[in-house]
Protein backbone atom coordinates (compact mmCIF):
# COMPACT_ATOMS: atom_id res chain seq x y z
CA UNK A 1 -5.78 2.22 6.57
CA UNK A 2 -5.59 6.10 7.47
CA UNK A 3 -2.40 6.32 6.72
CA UNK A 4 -2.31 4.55 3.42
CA UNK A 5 -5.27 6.54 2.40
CA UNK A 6 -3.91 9.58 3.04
CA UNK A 7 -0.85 8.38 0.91
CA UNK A 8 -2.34 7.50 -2.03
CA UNK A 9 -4.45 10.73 -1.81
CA UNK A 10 -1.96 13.05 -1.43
CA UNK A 11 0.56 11.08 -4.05
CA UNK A 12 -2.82 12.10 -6.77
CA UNK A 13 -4.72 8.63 -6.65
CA UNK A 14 -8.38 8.62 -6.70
CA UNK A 15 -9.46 5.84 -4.45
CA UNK A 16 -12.97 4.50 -5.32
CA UNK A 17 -13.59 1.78 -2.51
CA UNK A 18 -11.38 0.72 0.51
CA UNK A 19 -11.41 -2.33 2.73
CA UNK A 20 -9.31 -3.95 5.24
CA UNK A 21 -9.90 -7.47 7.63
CA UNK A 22 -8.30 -7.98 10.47
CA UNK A 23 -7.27 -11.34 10.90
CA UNK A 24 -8.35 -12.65 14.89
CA UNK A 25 -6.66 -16.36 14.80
CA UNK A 26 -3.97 -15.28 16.74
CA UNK A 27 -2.11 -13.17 14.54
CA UNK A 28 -3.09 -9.42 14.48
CA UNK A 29 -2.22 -8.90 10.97
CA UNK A 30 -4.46 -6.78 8.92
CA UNK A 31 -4.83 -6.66 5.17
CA UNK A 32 -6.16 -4.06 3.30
CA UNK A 33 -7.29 -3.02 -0.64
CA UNK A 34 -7.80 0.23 -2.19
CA UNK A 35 -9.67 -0.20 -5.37
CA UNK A 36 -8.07 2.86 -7.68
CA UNK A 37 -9.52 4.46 -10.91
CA UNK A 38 -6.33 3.30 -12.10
CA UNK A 39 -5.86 0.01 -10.60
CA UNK A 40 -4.97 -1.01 -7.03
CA UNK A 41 -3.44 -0.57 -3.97
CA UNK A 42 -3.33 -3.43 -1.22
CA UNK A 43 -1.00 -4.33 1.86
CA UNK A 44 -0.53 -6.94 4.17
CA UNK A 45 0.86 -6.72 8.07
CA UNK A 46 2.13 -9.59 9.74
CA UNK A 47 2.77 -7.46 13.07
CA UNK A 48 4.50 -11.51 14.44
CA UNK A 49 7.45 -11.16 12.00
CA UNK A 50 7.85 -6.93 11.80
CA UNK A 51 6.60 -7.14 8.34
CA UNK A 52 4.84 -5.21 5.90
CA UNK A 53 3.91 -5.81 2.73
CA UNK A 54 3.08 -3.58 -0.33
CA UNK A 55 1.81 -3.47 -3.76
CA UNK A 56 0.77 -0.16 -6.08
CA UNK A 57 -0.70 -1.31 -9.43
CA UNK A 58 -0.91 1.44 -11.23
CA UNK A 59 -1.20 2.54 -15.20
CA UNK A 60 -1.93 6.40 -14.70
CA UNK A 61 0.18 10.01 -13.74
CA UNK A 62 -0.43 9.36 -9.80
CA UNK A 63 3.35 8.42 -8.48
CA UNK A 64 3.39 4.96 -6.38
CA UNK A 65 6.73 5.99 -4.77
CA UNK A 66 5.38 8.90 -3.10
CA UNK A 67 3.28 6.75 -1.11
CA UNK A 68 5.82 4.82 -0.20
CA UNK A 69 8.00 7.70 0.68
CA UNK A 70 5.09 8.57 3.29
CA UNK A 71 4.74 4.97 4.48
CA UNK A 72 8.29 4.90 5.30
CA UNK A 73 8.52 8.27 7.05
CA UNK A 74 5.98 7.03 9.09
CA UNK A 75 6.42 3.73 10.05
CA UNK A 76 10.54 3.81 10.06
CA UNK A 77 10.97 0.18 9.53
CA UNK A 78 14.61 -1.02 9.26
CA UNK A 79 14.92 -2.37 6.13
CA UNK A 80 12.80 -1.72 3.06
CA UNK A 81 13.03 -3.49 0.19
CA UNK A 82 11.18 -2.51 -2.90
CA UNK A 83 10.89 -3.73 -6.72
CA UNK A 84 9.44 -1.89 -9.74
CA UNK A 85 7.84 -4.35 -12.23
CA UNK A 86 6.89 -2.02 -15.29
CA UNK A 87 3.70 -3.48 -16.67
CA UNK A 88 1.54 -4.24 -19.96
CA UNK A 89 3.11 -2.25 -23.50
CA UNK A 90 5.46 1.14 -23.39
């Protein structure tokens, strides 16, 4: 969750509320929700499989791929894969 914050605040988001649950059936995945003035931010870690996932709703100037940048520097996973779905009217 630190991380992410940081992230998102340092990529220009304003994050309003923040919560995460750790899942104790065995797993140790955690998954986590930033409520944003401008939409959301959430992940999901399933720490079993080496896998993270992602998603930056967003409709204001804040840039998602910053915090992505930062996830990536500090995590270092081996593959990422990512996919821009633009959103609503241009």
């Amino acid at each position: 969750m630190r991380v992410f914050r940081a992230a998102l605040d340092g990529a220009g988001f304003s994050v309003l509320h923040q919560l995460s649950h750790r899942f104790a059936d065995g797993g140790q995945g955690v998954t986590g929700m930033f409520l944003l003035s401008v939409s959301h931010a959430t992940f999901h870690t399933f720490p079993e499989h080496g896998y993270m996932a992602v998603d930056i709703f967003s409709c204001g100037s804040a840039d998602p791929q910053a915090v992505l940048n930062v996830l990536t520097q500090t995590f270092a996973p081996h593959t990422v894969h990512t996919r821009q779905v633009d959103r609503g009217e241009r």
